[in-house]
C-alpha atoms as a PDB file:
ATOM      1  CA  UNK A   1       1.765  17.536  -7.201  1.00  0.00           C
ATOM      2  CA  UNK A   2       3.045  14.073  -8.923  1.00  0.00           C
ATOM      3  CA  UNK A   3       2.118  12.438 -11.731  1.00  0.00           C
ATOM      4  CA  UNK A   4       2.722   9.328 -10.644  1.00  0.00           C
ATOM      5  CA  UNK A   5      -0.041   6.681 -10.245  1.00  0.00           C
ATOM      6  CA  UNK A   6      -0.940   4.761  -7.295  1.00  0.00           C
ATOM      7  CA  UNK A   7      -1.140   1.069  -7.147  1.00  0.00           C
ATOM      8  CA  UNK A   8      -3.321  -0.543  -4.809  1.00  0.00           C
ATOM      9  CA  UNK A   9      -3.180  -4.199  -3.491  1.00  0.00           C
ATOM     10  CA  UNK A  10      -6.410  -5.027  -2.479  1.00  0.00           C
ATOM     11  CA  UNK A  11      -6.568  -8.962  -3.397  1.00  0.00           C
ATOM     12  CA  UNK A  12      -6.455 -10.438   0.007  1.00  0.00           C
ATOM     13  CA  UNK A  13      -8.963 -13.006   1.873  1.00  0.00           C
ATOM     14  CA  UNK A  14      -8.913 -10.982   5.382  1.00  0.00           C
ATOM     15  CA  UNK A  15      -9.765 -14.364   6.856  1.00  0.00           C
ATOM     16  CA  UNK A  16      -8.162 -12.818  10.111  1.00  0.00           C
ATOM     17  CA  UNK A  17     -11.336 -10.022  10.256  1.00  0.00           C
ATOM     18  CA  UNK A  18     -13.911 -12.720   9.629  1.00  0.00           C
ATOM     19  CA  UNK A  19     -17.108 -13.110  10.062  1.00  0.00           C
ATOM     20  CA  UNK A  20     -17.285  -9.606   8.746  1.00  0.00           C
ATOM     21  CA  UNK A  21     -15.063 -10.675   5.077  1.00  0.00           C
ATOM     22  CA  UNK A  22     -17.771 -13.652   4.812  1.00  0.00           C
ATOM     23  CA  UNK A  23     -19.296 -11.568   2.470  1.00  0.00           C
ATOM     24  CA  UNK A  24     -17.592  -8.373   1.141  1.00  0.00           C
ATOM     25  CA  UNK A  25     -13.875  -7.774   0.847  1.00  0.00           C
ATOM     26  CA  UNK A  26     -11.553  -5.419   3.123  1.00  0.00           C
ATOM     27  CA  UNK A  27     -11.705  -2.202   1.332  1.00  0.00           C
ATOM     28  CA  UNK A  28     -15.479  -2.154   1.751  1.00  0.00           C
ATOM     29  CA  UNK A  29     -15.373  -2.980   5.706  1.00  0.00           C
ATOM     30  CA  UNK A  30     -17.260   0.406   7.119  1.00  0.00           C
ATOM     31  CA  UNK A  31     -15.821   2.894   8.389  1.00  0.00           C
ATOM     32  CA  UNK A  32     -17.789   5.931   9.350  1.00  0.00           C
ATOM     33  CA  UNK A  33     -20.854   4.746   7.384  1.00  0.00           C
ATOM     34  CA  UNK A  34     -18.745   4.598   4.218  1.00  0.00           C
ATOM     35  CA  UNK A  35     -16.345   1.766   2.931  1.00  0.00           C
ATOM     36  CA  UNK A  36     -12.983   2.059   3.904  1.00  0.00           C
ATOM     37  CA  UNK A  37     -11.769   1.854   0.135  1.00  0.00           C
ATOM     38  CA  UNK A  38     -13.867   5.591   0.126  1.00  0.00           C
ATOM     39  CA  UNK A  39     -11.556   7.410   2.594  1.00  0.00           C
ATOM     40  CA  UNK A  40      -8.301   6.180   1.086  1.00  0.00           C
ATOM     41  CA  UNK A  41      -9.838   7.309  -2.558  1.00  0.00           C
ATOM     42  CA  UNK A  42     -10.495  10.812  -0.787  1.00  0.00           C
ATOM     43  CA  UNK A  43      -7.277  10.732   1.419  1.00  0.00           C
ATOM     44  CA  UNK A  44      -5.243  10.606  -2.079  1.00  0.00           C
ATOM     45  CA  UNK A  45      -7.455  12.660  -3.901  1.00  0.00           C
ATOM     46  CA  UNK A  46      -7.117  15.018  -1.720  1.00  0.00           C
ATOM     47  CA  UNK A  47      -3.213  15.044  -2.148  1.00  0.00           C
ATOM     48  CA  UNK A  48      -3.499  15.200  -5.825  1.00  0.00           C
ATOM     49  CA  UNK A  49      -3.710  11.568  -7.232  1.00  0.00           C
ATOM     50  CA  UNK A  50      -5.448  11.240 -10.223  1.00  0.00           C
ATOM     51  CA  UNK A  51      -5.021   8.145 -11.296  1.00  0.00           C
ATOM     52  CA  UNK A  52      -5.559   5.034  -9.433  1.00  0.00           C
ATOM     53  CA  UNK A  53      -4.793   1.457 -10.573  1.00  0.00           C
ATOM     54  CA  UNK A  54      -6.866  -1.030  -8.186  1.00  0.00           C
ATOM     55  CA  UNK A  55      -5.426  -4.864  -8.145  1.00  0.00           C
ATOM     56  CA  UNK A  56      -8.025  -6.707  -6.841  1.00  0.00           C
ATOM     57  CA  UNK A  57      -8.759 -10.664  -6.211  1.00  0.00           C
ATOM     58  CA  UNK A  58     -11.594 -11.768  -2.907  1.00  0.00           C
ATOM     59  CA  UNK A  59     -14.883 -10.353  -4.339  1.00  0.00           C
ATOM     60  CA  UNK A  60     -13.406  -7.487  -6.286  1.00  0.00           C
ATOM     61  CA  UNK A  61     -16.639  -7.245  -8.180  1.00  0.00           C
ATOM     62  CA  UNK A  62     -18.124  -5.538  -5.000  1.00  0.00           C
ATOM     63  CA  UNK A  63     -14.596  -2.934  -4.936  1.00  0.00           C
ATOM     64  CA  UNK A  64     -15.539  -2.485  -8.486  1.00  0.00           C
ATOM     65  CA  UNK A  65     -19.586  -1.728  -8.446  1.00  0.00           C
ATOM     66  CA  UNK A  66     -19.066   0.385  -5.700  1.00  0.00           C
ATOM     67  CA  UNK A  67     -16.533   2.821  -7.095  1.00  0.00           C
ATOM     68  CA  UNK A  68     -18.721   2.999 -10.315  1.00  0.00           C
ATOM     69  CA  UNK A  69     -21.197   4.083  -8.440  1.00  0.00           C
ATOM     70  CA  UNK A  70     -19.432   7.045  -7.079  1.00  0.00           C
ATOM     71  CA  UNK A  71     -18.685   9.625  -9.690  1.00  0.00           C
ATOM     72  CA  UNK A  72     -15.732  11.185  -8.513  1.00  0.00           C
ATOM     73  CA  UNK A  73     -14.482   7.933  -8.353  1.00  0.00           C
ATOM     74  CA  UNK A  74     -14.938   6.328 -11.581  1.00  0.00           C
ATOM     75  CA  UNK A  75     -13.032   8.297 -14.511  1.00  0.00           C
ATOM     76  CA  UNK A  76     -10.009   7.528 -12.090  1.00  0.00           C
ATOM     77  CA  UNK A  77      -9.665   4.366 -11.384  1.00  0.00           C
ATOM     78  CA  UNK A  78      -8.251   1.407 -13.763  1.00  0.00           C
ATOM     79  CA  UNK A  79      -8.962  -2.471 -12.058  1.00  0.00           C
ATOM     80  CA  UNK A  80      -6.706  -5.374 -12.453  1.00  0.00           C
ATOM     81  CA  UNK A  81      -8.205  -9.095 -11.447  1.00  0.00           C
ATOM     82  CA  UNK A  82      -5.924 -11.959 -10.124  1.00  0.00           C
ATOM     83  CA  UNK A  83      -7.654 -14.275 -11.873  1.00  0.00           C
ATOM     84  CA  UNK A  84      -9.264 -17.657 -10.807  1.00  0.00           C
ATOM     85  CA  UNK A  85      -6.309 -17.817  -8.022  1.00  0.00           C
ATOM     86  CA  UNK A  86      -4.519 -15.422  -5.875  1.00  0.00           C
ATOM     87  CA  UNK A  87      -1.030 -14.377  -7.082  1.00  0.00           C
ATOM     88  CA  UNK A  88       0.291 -13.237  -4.276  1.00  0.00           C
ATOM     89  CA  UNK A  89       1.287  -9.353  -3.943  1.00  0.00           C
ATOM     90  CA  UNK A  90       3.802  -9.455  -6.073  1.00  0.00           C
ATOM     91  CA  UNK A  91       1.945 -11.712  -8.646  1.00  0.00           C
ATOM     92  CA  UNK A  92      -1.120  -9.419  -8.692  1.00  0.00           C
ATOM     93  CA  UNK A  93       1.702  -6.831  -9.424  1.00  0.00           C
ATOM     94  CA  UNK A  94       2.969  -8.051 -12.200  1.00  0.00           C
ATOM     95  CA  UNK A  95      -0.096  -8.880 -14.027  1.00  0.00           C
ATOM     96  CA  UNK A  96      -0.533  -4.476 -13.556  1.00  0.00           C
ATOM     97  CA  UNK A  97       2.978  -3.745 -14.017  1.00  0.00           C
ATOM     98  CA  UNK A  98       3.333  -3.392 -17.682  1.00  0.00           C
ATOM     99  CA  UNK A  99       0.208  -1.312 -18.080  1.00  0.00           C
ATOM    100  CA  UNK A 100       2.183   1.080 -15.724  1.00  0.00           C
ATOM    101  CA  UNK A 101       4.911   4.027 -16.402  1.00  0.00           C
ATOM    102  CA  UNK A 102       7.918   3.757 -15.854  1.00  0.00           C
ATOM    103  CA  UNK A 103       7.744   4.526 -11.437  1.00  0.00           C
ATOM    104  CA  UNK A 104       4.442   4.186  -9.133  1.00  0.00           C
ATOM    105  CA  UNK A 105       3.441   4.052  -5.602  1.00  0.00           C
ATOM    106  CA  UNK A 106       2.509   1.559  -4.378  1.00  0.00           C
ATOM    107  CA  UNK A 107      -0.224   1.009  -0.858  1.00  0.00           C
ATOM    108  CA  UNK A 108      -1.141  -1.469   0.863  1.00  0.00           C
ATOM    109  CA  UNK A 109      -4.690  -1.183   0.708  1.00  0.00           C
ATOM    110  CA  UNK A 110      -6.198  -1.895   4.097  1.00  0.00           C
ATOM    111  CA  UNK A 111      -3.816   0.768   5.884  1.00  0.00           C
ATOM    112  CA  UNK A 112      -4.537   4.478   6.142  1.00  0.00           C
ATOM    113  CA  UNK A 113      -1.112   6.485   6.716  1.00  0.00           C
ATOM    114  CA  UNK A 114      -0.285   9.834   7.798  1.00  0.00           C
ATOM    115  CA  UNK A 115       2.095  10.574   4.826  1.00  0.00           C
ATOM    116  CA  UNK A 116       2.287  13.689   2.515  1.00  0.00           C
ATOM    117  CA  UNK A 117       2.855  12.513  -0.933  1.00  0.00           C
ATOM    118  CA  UNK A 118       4.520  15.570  -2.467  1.00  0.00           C
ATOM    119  CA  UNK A 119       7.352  15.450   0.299  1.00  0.00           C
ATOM    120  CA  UNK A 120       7.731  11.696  -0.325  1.00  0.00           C
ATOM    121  CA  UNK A 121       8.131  12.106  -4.275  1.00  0.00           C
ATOM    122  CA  UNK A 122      10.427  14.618  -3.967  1.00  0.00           C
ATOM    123  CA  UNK A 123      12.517  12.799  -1.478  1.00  0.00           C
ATOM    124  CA  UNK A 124      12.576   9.910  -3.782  1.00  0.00           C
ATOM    125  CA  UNK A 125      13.369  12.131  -6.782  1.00  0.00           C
ATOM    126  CA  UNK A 126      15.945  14.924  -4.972  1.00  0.00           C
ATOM    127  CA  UNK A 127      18.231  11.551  -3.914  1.00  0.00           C
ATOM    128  CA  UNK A 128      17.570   9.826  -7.390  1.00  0.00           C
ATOM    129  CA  UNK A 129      16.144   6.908  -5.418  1.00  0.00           C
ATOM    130  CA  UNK A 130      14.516   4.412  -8.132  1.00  0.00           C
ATOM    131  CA  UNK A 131      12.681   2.237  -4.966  1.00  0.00           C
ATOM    132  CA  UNK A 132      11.958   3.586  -1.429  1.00  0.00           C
ATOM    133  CA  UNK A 133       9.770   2.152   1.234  1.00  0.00           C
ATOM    134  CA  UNK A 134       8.142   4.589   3.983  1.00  0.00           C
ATOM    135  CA  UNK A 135       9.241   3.525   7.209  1.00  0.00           C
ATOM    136  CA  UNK A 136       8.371   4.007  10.642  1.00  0.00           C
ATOM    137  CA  UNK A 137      10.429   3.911  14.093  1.00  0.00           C
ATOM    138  CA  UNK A 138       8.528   1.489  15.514  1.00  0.00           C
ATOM    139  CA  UNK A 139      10.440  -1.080  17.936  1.00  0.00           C
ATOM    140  CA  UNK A 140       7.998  -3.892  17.628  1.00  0.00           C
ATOM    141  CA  UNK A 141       4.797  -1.344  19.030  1.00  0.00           C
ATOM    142  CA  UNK A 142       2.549  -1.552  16.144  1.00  0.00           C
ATOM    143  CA  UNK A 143       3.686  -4.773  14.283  1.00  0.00           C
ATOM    144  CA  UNK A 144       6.767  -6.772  14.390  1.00  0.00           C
ATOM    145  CA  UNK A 145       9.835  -4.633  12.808  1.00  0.00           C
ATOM    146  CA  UNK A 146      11.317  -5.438  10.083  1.00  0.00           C
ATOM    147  CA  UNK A 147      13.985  -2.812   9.176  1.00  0.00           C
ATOM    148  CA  UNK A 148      16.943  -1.258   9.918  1.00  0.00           C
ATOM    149  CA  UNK A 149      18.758   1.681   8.274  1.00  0.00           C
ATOM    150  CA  UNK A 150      22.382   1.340   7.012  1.00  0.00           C
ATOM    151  CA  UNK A 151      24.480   4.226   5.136  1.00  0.00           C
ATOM    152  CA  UNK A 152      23.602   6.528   3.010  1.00  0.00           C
ATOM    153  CA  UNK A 153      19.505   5.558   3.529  1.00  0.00           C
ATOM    154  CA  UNK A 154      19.925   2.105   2.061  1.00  0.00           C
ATOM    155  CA  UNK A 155      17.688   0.108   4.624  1.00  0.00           C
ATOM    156  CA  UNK A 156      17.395  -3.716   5.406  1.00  0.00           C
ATOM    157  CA  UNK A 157      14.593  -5.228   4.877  1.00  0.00           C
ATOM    158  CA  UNK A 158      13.780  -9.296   6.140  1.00  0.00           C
ATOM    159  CA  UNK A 159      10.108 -10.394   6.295  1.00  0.00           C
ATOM    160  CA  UNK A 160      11.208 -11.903   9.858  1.00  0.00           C
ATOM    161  CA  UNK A 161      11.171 -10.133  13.256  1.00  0.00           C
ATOM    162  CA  UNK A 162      14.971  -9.057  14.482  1.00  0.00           C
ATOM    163  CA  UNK A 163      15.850  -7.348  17.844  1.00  0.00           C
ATOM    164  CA  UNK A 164      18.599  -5.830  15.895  1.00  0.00           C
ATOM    165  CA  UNK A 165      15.590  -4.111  13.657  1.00  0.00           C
ATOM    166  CA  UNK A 166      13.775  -1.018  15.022  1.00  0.00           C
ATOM    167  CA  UNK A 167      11.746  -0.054  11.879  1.00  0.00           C
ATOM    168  CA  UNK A 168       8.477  -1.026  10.114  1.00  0.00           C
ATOM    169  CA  UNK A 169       7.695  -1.160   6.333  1.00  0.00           C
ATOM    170  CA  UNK A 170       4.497   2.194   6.658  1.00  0.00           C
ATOM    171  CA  UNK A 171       3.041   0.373   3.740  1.00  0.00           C
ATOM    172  CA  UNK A 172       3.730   3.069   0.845  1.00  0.00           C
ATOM    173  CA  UNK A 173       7.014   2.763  -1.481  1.00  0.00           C
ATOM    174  CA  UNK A 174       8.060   4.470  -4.818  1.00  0.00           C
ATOM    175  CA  UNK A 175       8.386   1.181  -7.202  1.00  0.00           C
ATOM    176  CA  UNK A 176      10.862   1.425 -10.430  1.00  0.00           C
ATOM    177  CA  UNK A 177       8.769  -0.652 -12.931  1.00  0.00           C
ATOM    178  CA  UNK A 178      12.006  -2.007 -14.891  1.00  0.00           C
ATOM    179  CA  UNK A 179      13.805  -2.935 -11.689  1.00  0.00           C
ATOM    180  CA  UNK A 180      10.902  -5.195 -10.596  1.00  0.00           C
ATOM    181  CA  UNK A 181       9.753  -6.120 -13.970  1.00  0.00           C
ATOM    182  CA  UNK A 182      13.392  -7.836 -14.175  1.00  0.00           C
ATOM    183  CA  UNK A 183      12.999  -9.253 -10.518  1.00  0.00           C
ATOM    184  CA  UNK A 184       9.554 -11.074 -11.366  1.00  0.00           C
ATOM    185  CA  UNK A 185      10.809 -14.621 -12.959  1.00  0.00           C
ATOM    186  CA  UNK A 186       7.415 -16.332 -11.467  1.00  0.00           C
ATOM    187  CA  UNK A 187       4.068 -15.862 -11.578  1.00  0.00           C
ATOM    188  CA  UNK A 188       3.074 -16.444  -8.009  1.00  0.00           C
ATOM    189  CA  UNK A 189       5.426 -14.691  -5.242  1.00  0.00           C
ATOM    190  CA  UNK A 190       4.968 -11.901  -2.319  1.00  0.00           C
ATOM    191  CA  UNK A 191       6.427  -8.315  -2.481  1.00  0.00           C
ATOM    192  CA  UNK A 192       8.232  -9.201   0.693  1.00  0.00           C
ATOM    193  CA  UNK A 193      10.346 -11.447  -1.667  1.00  0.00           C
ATOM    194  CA  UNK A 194      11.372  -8.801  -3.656  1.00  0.00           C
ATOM    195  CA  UNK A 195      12.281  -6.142  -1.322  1.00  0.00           C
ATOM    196  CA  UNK A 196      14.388  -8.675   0.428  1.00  0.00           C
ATOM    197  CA  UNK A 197      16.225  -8.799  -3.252  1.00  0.00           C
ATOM    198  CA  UNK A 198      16.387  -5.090  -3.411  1.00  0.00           C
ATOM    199  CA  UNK A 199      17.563  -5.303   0.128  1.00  0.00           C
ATOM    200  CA  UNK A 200      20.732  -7.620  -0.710  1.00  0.00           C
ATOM    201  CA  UNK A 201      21.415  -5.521  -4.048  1.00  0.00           C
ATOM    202  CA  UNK A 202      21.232  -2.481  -1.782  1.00  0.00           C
ATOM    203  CA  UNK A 203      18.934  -1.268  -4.077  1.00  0.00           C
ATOM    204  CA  UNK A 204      16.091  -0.083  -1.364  1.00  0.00           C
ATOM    205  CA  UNK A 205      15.969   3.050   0.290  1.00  0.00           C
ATOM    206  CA  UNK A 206      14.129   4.260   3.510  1.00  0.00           C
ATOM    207  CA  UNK A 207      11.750   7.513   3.781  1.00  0.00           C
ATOM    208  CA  UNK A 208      11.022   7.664   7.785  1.00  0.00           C
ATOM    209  CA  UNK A 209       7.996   8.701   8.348  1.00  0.00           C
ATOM    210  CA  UNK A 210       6.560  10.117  12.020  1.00  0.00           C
ATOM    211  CA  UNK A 211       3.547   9.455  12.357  1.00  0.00           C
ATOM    212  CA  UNK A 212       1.749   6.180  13.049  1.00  0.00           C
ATOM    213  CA  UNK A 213      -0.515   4.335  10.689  1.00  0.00           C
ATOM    214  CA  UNK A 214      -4.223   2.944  11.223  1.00  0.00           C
ATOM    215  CA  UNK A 215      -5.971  -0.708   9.692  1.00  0.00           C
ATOM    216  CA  UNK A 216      -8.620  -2.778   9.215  1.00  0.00           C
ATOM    217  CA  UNK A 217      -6.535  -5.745   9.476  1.00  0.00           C
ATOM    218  CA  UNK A 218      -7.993  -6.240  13.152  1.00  0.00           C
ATOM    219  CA  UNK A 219     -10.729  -5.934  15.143  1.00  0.00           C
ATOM    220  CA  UNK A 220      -8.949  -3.005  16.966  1.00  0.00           C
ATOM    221  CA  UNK A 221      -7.627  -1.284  14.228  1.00  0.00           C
ATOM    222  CA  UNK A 222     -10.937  -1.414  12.756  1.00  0.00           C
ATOM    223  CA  UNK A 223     -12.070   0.383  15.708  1.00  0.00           C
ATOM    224  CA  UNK A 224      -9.288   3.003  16.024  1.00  0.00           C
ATOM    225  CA  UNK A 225      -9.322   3.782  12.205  1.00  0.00           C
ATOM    226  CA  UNK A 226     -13.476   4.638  12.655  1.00  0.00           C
ATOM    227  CA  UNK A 227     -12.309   6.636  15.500  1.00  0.00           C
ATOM    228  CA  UNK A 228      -9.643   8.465  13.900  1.00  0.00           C
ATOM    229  CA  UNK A 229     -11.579   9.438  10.707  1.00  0.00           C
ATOM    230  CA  UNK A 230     -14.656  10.730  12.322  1.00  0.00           C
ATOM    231  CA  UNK A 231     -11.960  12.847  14.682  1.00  0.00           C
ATOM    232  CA  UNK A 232     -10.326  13.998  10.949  1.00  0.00           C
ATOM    233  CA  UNK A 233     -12.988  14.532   8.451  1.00  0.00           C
ATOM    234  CA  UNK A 234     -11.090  17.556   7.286  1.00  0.00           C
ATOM    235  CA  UNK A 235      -8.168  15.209   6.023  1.00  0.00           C
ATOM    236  CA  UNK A 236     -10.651  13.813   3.678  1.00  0.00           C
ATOM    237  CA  UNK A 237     -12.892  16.510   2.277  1.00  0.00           C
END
């Protein structure tokens, strides 16, 4: 079990799944005849988060009313608006970041990963790692890579494609609140910014993880996460 809260980013304009985002944001694109943002809630739940800080931006309202609706939902969950303009992922994490402790993890909320929390905390903790990023072996399969591993787990991280690269970012990390509270000198900016900057301090370590990771970022990985939850309701419940 960990104490530590989970940070969602779920701001985005998923212009790349429209017509469906016309009207409703990502996190409430259906997935077995529920919202997506419903299995992650129960995915996490399930693995013993309690407390779940939502930063939201592209109709959050609708994230928002639907959650309070649900009532083992809404004791947990704390929401954090961009604003009148999208911050980027590393803006919208800012304007949570001081209402945070001291470490979080952090998701990237339209992905559903195979990861077990407790074994990822306790990696991070063990090594006295203050920021690791789940990765996955991935040689350019699933998305384009974007990491490699150096010595003693400190990874490389670039935003770009590299065929000397044979790793993904898995979309979870372990964030050290003073460490990027320090980092964030502008109001606007992407996370991929600052885990380049960790990446040049070596300041970022790796967690591999095995198995792959389903989205709603696509029309296909729409349709393989619906598959994959009705095939693993007992992840969920």
């Amino acid at each position: 079990m960990t104490s530590y809260p989970m940070v969602i980013l779920l701001g985005g304009l998923a212009t790349r799944i429209r017509p469906i985002t016309n009207t409703i944001p990502k996190a409430m694109v259906i997935i077995n005849d529920k919202p997506f943002i419903y299995w992650i809630l129960k995915y996490y739940m399930k693995q013993y988060i309690t407390n779940f800080h939502l930063l939201l931006g592209y109709k959050g309202d609708i994230i928002e009313d639907y959650i309070s609706s649900v009532s083992c939902f809404s004791s947990r969950v704390t929401y954090h608006y961009d604003g009148h303009s999208l911050k980027g992922t590393g803006g919208a994490l800012l304007r949570a970041a001081r209402s945070l402790p001291d470490k979080f993890i952090l998701l990237y909320g339209d992905t559903l990963l195979r990861i077990k929390i407790s074994d990822f905390v306790t990696y991070a903790e063990l090594h006295r790692y203050n920021n690791v990023m789940s990765i996955l072996k991935n040689y350019n399969n699933w998305d384009k890579s974007n990491v490699s591993i150096g010595l003693d787990n400190n990874i490389t991280y670039c935003n770009l494609s590299n065929s000397k690269r044979n790793y993904i970012d898995y979309g979870m990390s372990i964030i050290n609140k003073e460490t990027f509270l320090a980092y964030a000198d502008k109001n606007i900016f992407e996370l991929s910014e600052y885990y380049e900057y960790l990446s040049r301090e070596n300041k970022l370590y790796g967690y591999e993880v095995k198995e792959r990771f389903y989205e709603i970022g696509s029309f296909k990985g729409i349709e393989e996460t619906d598959d994959f939850v009705k095939k693993n309701l007992n992840l969920f419940e």
